[in-house]
C-alpha atoms as a PDB file:
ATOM      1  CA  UNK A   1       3.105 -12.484  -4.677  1.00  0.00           C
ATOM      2  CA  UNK A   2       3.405  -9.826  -7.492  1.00  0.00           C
ATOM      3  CA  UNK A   3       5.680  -7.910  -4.685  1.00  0.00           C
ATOM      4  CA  UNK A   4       8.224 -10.519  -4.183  1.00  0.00           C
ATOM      5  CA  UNK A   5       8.128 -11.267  -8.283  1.00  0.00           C
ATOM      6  CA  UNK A   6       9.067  -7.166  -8.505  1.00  0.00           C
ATOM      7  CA  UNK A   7      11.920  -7.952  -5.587  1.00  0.00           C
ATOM      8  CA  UNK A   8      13.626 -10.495  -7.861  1.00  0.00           C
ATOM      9  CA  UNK A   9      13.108  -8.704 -10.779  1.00  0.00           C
ATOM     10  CA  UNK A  10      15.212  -5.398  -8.473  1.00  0.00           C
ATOM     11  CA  UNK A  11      17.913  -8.413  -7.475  1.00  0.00           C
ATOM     12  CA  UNK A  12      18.416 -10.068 -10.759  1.00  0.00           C
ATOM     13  CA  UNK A  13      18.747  -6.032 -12.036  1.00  0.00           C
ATOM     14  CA  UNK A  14      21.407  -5.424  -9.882  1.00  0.00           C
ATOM     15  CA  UNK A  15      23.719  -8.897  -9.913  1.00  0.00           C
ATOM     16  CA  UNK A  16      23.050  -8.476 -13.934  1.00  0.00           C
ATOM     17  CA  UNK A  17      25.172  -4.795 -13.463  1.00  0.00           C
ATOM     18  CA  UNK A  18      27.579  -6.708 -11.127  1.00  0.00           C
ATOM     19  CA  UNK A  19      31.291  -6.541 -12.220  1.00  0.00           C
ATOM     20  CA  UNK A  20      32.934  -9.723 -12.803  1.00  0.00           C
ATOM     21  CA  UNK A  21      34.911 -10.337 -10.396  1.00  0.00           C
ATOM     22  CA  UNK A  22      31.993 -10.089  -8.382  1.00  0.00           C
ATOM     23  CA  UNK A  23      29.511 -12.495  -9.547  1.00  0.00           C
ATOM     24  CA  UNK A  24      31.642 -15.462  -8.235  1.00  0.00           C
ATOM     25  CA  UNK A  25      30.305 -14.250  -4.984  1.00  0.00           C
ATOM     26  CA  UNK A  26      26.520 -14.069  -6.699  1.00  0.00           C
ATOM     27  CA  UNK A  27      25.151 -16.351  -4.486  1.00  0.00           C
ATOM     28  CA  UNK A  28      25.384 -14.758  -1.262  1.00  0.00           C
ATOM     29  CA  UNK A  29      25.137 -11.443  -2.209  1.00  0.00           C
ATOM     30  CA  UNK A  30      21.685 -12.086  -3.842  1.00  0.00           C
ATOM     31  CA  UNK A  31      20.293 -13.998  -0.155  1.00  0.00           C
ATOM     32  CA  UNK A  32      21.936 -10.864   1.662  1.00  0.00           C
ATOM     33  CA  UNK A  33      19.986  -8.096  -1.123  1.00  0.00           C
ATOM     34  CA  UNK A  34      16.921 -10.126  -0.973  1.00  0.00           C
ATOM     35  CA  UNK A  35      16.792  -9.655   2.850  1.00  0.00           C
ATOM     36  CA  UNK A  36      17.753  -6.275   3.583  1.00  0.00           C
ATOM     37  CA  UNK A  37      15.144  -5.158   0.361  1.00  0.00           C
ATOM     38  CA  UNK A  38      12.206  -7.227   2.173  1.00  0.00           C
ATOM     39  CA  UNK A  39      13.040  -6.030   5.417  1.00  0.00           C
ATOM     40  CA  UNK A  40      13.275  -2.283   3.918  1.00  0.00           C
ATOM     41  CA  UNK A  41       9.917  -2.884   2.546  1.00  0.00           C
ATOM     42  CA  UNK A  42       8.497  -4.518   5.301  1.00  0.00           C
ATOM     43  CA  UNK A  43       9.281  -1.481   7.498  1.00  0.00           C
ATOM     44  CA  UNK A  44       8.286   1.431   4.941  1.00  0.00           C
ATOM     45  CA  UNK A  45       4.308  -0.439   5.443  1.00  0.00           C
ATOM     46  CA  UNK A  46       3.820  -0.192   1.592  1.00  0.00           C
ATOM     47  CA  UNK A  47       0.422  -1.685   0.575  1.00  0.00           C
ATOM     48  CA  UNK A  48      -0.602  -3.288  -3.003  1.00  0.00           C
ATOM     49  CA  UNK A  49      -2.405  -1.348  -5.210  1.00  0.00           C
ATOM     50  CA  UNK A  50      -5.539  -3.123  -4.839  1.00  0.00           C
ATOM     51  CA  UNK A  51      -5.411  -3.032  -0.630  1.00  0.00           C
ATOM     52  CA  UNK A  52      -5.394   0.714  -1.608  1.00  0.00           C
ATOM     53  CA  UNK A  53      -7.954   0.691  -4.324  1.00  0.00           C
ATOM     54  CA  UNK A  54     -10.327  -1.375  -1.436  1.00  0.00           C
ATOM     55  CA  UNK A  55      -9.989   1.162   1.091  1.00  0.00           C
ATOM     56  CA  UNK A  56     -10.007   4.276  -1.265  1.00  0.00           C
ATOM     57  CA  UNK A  57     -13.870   2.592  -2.472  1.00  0.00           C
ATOM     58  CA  UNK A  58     -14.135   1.809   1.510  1.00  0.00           C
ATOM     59  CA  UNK A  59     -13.692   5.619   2.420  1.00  0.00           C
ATOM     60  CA  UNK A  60     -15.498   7.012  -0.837  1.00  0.00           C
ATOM     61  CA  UNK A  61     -18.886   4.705   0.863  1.00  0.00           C
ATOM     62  CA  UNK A  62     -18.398   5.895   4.411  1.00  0.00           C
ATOM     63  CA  UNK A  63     -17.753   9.612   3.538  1.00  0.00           C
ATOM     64  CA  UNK A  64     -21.371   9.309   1.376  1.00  0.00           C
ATOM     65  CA  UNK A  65     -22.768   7.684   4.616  1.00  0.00           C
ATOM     66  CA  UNK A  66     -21.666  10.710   6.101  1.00  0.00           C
ATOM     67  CA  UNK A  67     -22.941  13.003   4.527  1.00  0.00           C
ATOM     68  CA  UNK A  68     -26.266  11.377   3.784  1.00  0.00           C
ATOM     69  CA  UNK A  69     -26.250  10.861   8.064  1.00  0.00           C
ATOM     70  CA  UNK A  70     -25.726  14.987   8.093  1.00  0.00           C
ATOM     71  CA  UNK A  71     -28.466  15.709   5.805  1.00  0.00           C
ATOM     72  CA  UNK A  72     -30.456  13.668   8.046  1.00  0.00           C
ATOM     73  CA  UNK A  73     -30.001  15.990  11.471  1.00  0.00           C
ATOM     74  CA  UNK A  74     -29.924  18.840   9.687  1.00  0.00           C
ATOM     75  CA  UNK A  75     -33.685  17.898   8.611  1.00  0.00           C
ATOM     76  CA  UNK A  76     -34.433  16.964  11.885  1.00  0.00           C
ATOM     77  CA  UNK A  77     -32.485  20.059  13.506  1.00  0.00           C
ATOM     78  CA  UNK A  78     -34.730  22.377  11.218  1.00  0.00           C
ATOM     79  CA  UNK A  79     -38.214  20.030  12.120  1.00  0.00           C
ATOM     80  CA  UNK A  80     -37.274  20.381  16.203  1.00  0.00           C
ATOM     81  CA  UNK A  81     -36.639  24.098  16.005  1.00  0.00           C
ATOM     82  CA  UNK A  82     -39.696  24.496  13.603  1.00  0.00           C
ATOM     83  CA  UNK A  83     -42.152  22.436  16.206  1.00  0.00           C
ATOM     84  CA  UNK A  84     -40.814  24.819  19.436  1.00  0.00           C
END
């Protein structure tokens, strides 16, 4: 929800800097803004800050996983080649 709270924040910005003459037609140029910005958003795949803060931890986990699961063969690599 915080995305569609910064949307009409970027709308009422715009119809506030609106000349005059134009804000009689306020109405319908704030339905027409409001669509083409959330289909412009919608398309650029932008993700909240705490989707990306998930799946930065996420990645930080699985890359230790990693390298904890290399350590690992390379022990056992060095134990096989020892025992031949």
């Amino acid at each position: 929800m915080a995305e569609q709270a910064k949307i009409d924040s970027l709308i009422k910005q715009v119809l506030a800097n609106l000349p005059a003459d134009l804000r009689q037609a306020k109405h319908d140029i704030e339905i027409n803004l409001k669509a083409a910005l959330q289909k412009t958003f919608t398309r650029m795949e932008l993700v909240t800050r705490e989707e990306f803060d998930v799946q930065t931890e996420l990645l930080s986990r699985t890359r230790a996983a990693l390298e904890e699961l290399e350590k690992k063969l390379d022990e056992l690599e060095r134990t096989s080649c020892n025992k031949k």
